[in-house]
N, C-alpha and C. Protein backbone atom coordinates (compact mmCIF):
# COMPACT_ATOMS: atom_id res chain seq x y z
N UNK A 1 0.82 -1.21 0.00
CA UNK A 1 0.00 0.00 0.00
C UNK A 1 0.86 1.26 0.00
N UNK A 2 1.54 1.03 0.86
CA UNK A 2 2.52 2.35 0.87
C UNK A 2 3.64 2.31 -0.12
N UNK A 3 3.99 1.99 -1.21
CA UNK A 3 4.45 1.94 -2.62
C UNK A 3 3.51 2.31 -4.03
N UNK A 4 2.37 2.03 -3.43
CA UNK A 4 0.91 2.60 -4.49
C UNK A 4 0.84 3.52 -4.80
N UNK A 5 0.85 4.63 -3.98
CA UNK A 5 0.46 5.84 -3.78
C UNK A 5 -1.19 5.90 -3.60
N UNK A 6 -1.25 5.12 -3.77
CA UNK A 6 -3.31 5.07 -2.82
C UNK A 6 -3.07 5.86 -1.52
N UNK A 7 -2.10 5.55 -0.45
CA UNK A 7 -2.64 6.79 0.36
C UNK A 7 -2.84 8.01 0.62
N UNK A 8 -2.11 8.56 -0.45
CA UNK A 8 -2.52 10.11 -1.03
C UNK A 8 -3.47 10.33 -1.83
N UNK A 9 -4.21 9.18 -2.41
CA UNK A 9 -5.70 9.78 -3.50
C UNK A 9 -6.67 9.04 -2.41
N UNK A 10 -6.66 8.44 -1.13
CA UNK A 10 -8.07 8.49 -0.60
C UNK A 10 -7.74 8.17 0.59
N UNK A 11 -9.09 8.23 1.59
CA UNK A 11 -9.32 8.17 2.91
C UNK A 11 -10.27 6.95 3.07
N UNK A 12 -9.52 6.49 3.95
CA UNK A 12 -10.58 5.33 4.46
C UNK A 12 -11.76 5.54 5.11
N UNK A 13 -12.30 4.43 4.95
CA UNK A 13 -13.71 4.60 6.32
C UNK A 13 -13.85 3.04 6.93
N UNK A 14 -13.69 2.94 7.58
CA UNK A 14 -14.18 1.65 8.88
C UNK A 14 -15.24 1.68 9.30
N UNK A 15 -15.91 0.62 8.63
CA UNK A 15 -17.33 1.08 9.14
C UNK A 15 -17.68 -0.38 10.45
N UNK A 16 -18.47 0.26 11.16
CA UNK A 16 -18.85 -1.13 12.15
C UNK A 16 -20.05 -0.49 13.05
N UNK A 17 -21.34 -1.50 12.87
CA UNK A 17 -22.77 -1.41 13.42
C UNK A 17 -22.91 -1.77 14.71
N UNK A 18 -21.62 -2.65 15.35
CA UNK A 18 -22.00 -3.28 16.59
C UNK A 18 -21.98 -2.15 17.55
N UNK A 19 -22.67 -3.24 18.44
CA UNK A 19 -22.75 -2.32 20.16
C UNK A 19 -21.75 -2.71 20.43
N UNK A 20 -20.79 -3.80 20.77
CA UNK A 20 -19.63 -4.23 20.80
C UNK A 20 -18.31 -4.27 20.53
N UNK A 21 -18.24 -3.33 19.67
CA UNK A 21 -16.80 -3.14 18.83
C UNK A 21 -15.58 -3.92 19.60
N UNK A 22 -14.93 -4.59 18.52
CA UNK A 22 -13.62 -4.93 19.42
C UNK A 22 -12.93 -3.59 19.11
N UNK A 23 -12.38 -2.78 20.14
CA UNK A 23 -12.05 -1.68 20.14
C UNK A 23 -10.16 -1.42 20.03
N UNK A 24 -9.93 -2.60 20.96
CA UNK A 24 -8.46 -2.93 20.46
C UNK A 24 -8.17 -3.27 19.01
N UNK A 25 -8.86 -4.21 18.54
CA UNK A 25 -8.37 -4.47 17.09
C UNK A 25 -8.70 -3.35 15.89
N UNK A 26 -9.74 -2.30 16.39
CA UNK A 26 -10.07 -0.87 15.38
C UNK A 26 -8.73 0.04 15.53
N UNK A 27 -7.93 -0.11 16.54
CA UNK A 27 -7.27 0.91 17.29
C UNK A 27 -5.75 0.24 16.26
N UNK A 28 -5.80 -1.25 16.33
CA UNK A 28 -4.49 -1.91 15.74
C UNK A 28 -4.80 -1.62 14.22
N UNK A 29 -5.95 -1.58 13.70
CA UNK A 29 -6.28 -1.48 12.54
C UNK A 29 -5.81 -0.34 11.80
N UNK A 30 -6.48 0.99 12.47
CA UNK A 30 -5.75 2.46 12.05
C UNK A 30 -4.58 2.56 12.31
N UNK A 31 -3.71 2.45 13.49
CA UNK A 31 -2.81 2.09 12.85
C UNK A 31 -1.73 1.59 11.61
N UNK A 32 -2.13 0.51 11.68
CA UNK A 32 -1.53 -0.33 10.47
C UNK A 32 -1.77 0.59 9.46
N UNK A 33 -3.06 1.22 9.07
CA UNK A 33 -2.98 1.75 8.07
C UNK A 33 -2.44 3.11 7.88
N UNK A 34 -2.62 3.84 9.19
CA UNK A 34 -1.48 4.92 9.39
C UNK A 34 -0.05 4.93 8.94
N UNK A 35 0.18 3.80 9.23
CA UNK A 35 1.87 3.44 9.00
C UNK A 35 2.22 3.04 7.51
N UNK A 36 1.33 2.73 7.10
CA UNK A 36 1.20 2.31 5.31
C UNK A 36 0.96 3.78 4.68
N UNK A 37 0.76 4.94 5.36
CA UNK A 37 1.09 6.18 4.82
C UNK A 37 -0.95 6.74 4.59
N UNK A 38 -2.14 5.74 4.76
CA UNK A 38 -3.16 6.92 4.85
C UNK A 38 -3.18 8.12 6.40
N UNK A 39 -3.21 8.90 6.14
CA UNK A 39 -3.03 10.05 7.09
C UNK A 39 -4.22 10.21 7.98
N UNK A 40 -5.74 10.28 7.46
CA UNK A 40 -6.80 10.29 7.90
C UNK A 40 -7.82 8.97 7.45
N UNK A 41 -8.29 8.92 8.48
CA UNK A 41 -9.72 7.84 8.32
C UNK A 41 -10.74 8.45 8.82
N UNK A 42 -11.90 7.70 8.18
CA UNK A 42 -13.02 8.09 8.91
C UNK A 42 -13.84 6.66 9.79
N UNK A 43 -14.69 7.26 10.20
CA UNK A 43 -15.12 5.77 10.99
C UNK A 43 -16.82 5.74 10.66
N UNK A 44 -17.75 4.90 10.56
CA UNK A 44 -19.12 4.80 9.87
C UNK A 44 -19.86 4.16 10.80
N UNK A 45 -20.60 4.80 11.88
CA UNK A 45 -21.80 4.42 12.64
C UNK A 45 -22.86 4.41 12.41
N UNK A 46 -24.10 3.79 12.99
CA UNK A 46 -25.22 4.26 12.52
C UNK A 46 -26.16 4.26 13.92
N UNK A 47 -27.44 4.90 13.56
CA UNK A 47 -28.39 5.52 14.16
C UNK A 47 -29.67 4.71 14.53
N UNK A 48 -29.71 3.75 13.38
CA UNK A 48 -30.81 3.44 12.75
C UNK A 48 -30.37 2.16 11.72
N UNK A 49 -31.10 1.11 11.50
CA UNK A 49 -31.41 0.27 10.49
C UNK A 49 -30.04 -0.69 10.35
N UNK A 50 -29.76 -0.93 11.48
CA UNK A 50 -28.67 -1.89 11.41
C UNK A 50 -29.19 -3.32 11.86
N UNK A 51 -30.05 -3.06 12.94
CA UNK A 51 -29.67 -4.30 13.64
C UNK A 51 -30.76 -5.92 13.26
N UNK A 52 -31.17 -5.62 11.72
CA UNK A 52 -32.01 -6.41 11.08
C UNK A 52 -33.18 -5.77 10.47
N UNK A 53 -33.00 -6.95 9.69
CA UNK A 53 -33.48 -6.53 8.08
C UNK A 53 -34.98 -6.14 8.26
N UNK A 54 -36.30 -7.07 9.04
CA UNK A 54 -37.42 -6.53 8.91
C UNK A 54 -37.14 -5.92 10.50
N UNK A 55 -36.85 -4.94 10.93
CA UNK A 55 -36.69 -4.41 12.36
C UNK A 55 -37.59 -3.33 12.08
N UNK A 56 -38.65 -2.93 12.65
CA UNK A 56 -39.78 -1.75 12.35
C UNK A 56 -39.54 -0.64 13.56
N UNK A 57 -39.07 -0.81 14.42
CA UNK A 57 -38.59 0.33 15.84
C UNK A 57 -37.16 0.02 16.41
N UNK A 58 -36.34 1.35 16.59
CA UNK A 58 -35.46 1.22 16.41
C UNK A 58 -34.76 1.04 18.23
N UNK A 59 -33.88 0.52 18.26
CA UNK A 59 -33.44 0.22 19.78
C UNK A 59 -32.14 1.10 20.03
N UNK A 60 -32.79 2.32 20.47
CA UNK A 60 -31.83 3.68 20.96
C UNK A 60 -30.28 3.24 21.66
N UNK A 61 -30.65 1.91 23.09
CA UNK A 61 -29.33 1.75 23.50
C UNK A 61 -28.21 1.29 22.24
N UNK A 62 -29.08 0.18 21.40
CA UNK A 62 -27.46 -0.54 20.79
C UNK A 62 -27.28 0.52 19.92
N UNK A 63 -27.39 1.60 19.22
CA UNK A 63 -26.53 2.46 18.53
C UNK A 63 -25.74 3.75 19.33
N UNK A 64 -26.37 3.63 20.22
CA UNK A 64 -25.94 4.64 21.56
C UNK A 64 -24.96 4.06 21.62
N UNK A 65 -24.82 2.78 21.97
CA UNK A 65 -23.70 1.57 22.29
C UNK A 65 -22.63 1.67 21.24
N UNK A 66 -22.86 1.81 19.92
CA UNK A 66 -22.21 2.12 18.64
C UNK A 66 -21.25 2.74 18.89
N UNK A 67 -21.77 4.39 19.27
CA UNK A 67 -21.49 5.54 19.55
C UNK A 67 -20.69 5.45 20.39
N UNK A 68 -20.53 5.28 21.55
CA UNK A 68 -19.26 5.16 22.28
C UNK A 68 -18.13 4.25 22.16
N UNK A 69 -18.45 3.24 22.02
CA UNK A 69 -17.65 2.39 21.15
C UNK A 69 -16.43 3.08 20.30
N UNK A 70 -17.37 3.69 19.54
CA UNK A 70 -16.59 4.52 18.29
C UNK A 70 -15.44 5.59 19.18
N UNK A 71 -16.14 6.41 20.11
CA UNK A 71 -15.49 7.31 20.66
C UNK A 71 -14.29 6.74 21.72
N UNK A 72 -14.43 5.37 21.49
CA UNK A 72 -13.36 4.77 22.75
C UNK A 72 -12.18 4.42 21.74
N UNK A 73 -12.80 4.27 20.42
CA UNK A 73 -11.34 3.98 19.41
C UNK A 73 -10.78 5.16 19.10
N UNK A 74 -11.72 6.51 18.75
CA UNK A 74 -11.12 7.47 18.42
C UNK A 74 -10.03 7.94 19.53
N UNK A 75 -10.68 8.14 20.66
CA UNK A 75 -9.75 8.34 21.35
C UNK A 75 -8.29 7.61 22.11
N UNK A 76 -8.58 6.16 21.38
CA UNK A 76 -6.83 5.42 21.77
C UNK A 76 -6.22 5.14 20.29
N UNK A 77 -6.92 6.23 19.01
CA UNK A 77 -6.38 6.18 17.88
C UNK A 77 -5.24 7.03 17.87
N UNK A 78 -3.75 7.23 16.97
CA UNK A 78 -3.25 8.24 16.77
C UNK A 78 -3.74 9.73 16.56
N UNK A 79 -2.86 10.78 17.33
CA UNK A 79 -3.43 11.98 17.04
C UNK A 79 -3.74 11.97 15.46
N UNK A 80 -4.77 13.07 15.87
CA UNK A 80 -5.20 13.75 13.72
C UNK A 80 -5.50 12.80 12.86
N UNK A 81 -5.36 11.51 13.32
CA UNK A 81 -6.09 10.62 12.50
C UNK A 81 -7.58 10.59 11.99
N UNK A 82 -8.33 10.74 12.83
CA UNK A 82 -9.93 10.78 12.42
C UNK A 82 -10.41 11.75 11.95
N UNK A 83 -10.97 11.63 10.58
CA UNK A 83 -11.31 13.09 9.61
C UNK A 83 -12.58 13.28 10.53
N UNK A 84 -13.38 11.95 10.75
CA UNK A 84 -14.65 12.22 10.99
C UNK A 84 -15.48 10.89 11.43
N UNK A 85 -17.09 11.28 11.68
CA UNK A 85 -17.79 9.89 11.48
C UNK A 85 -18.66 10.16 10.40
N UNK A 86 -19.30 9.19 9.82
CA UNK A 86 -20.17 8.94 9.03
C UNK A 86 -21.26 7.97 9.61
N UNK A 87 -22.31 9.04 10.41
CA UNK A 87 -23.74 8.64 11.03
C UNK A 87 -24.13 8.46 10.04
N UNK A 88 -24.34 6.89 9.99
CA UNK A 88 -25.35 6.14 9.00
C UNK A 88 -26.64 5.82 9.40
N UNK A 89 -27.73 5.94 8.41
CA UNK A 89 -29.43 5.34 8.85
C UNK A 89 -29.68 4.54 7.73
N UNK A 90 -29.66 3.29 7.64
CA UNK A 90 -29.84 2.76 6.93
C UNK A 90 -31.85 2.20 6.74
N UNK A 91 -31.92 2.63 5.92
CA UNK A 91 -33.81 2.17 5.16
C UNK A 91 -33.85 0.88 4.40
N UNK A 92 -32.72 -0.10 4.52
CA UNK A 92 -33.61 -1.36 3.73
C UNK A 92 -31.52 -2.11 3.29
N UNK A 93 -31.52 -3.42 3.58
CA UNK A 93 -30.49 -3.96 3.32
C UNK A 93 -30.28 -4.01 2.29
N UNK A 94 -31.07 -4.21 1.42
CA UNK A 94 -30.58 -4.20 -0.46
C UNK A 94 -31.97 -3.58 -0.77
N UNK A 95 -31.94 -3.44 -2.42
CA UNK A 95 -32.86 -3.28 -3.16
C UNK A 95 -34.22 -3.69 -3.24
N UNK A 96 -34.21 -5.54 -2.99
CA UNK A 96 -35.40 -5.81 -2.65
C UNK A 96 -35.69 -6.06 -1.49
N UNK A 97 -35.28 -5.56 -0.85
CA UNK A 97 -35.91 -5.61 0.95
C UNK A 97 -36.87 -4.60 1.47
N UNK A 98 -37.31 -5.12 1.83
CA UNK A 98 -38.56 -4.13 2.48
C UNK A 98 -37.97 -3.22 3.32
N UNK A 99 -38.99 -1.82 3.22
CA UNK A 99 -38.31 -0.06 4.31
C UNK A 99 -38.16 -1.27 5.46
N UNK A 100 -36.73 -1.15 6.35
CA UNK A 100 -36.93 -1.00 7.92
C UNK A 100 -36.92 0.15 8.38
N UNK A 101 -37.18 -0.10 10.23
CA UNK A 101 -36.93 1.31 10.73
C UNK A 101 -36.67 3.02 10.51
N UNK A 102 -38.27 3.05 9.88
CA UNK A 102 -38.11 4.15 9.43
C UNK A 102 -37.95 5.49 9.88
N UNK A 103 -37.44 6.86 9.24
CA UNK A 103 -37.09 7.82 9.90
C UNK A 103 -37.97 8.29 10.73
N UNK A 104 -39.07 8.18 11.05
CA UNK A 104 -39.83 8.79 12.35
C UNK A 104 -39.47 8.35 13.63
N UNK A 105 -39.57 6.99 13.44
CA UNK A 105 -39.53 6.26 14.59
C UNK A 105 -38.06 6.39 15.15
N UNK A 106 -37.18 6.75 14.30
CA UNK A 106 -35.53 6.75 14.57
C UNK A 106 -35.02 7.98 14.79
N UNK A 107 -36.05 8.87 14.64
CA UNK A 107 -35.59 10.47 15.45
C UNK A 107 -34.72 10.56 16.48
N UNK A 108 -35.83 9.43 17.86
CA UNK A 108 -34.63 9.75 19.19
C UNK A 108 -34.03 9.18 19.34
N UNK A 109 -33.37 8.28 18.26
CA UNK A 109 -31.64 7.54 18.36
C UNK A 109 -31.14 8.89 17.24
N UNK A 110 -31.51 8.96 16.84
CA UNK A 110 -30.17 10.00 15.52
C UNK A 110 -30.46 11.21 16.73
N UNK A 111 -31.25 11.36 17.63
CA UNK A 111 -31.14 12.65 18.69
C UNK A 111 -30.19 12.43 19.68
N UNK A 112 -30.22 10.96 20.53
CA UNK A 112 -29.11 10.88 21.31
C UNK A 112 -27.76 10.47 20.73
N UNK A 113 -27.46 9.39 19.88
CA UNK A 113 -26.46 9.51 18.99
C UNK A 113 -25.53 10.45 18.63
N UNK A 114 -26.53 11.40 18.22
CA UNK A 114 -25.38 13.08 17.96
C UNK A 114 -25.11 13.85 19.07
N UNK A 115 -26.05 14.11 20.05
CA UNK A 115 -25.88 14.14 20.94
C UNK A 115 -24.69 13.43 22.12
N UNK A 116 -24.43 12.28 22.11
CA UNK A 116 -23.12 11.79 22.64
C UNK A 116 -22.13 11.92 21.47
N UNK A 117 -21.66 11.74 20.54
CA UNK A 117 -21.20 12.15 19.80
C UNK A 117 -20.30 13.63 19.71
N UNK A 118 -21.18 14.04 20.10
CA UNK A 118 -21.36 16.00 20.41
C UNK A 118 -20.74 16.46 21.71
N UNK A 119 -21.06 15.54 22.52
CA UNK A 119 -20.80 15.58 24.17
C UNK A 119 -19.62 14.68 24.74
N UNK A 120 -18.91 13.30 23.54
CA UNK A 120 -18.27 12.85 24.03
C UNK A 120 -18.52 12.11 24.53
N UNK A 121 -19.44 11.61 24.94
CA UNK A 121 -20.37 10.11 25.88
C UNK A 121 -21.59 10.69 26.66
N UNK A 122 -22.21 9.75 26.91
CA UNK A 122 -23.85 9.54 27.22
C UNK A 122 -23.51 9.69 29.23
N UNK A 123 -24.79 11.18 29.38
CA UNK A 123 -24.76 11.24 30.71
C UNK A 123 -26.73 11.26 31.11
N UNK A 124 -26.83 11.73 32.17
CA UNK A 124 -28.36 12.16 32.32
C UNK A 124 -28.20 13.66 31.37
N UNK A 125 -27.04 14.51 31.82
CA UNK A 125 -27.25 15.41 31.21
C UNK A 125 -27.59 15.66 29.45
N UNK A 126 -27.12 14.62 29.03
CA UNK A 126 -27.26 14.39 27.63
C UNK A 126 -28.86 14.02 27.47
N UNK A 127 -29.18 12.72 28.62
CA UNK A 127 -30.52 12.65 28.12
C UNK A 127 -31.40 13.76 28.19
N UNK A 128 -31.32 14.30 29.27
CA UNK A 128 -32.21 15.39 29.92
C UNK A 128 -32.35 16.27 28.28
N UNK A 129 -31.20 16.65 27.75
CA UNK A 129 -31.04 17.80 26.61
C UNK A 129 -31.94 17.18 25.43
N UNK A 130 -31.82 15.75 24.92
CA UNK A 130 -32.20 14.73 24.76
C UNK A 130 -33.66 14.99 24.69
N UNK A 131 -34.32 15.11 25.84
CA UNK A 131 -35.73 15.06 25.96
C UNK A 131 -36.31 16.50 25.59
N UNK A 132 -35.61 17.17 26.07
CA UNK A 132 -35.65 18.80 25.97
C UNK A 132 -35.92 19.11 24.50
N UNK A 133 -35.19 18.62 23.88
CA UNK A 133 -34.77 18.85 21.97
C UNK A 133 -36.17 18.61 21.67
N UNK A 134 -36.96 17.29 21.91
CA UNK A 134 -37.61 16.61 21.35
C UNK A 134 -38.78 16.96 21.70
N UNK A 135 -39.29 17.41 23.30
CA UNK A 135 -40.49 17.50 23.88
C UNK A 135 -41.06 16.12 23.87
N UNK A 136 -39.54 15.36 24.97
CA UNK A 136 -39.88 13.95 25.47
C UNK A 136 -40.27 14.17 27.30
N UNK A 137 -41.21 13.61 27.75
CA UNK A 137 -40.95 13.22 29.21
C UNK A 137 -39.87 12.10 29.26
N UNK A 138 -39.81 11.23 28.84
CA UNK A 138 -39.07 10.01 29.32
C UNK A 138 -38.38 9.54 28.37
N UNK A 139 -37.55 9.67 27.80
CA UNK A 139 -36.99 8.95 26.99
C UNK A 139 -36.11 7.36 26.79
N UNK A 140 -36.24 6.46 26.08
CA UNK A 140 -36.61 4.97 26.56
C UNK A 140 -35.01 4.31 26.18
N UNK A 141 -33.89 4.09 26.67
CA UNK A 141 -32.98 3.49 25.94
C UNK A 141 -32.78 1.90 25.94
N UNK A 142 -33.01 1.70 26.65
CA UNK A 142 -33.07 0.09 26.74
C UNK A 142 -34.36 -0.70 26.52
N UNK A 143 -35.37 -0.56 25.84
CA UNK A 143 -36.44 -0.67 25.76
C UNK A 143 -36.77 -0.35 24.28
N UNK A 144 -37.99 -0.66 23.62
CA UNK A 144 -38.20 0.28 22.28
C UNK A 144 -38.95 1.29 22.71
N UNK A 145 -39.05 2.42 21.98
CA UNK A 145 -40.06 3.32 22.42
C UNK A 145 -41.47 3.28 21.88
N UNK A 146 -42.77 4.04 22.43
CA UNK A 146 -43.63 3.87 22.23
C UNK A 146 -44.01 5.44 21.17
């Protein structure tokens, strides 16, 4: 790679949906590719429409879960490495698959999502702002919402 010159005509993206991330091996990953000469990566979360194909309501904790995840690699990544994220919502696994989780229902994950994101990790204070944004009483993370 680093004889190509590919790491001067593009930027990567790592993308990963889990609540789980192995966070050590994202961290060994940029790397490696740091050292092969790409300068910046980006990393690809999502909000919404990951966690199966006919899924009709979306489950706020596991992309919340995403979300920090992400922020636990960025931060044991090399400096200046991360251009960015790419908050993904995905509407349907391929072509012929039916809409999942559609954008209404996925408002208050793409609300707390950016929100930790924004803040650096998930507090009450985040939810509280969270509910505030939205004109939620309660907002549901471990649970689906109603």
């Amino acid at each position: 790679l680093s004889e190509s010159g590919v790491p001067q005509l593009v930027q990567l993206m790592i993308w990963d949906y889990a609540a789980d991330i192995d966070v050590e091996s994202k961290v060994q990953l940029i790397e490696k590719y740091h050292r092969c000469g790409f300068s910046k990566v980006w990393f690809a979360s999502a909000f919404k429409g990951a966690t199966g194909v006919n899924q009709s309501l979306t489950l706020i904790g596991h992309h919340l879960r995403n979300q920090l995840e992400w922020l636990q690699v960025a931060s044991r990544s090399p400096a200046d490495v991360l251009e960015g994220i790419a908050l993904t919502g995905w509407q349907r696994y391929d072509h012929f698959s039916v809409l999942c989780e559609l954008l209404p229902v996925a408002i208050p994950s793409l609300a707390v999502c950016l929100q930790a994101l924004k803040n650096g990790g998930y507090s009450e204070k985040v939810k509280e702002n969270v509910e505030k944004l939205l004109g939620m009483s309660n907002l549901e993370i471990d649970t689906f919402m109603r």
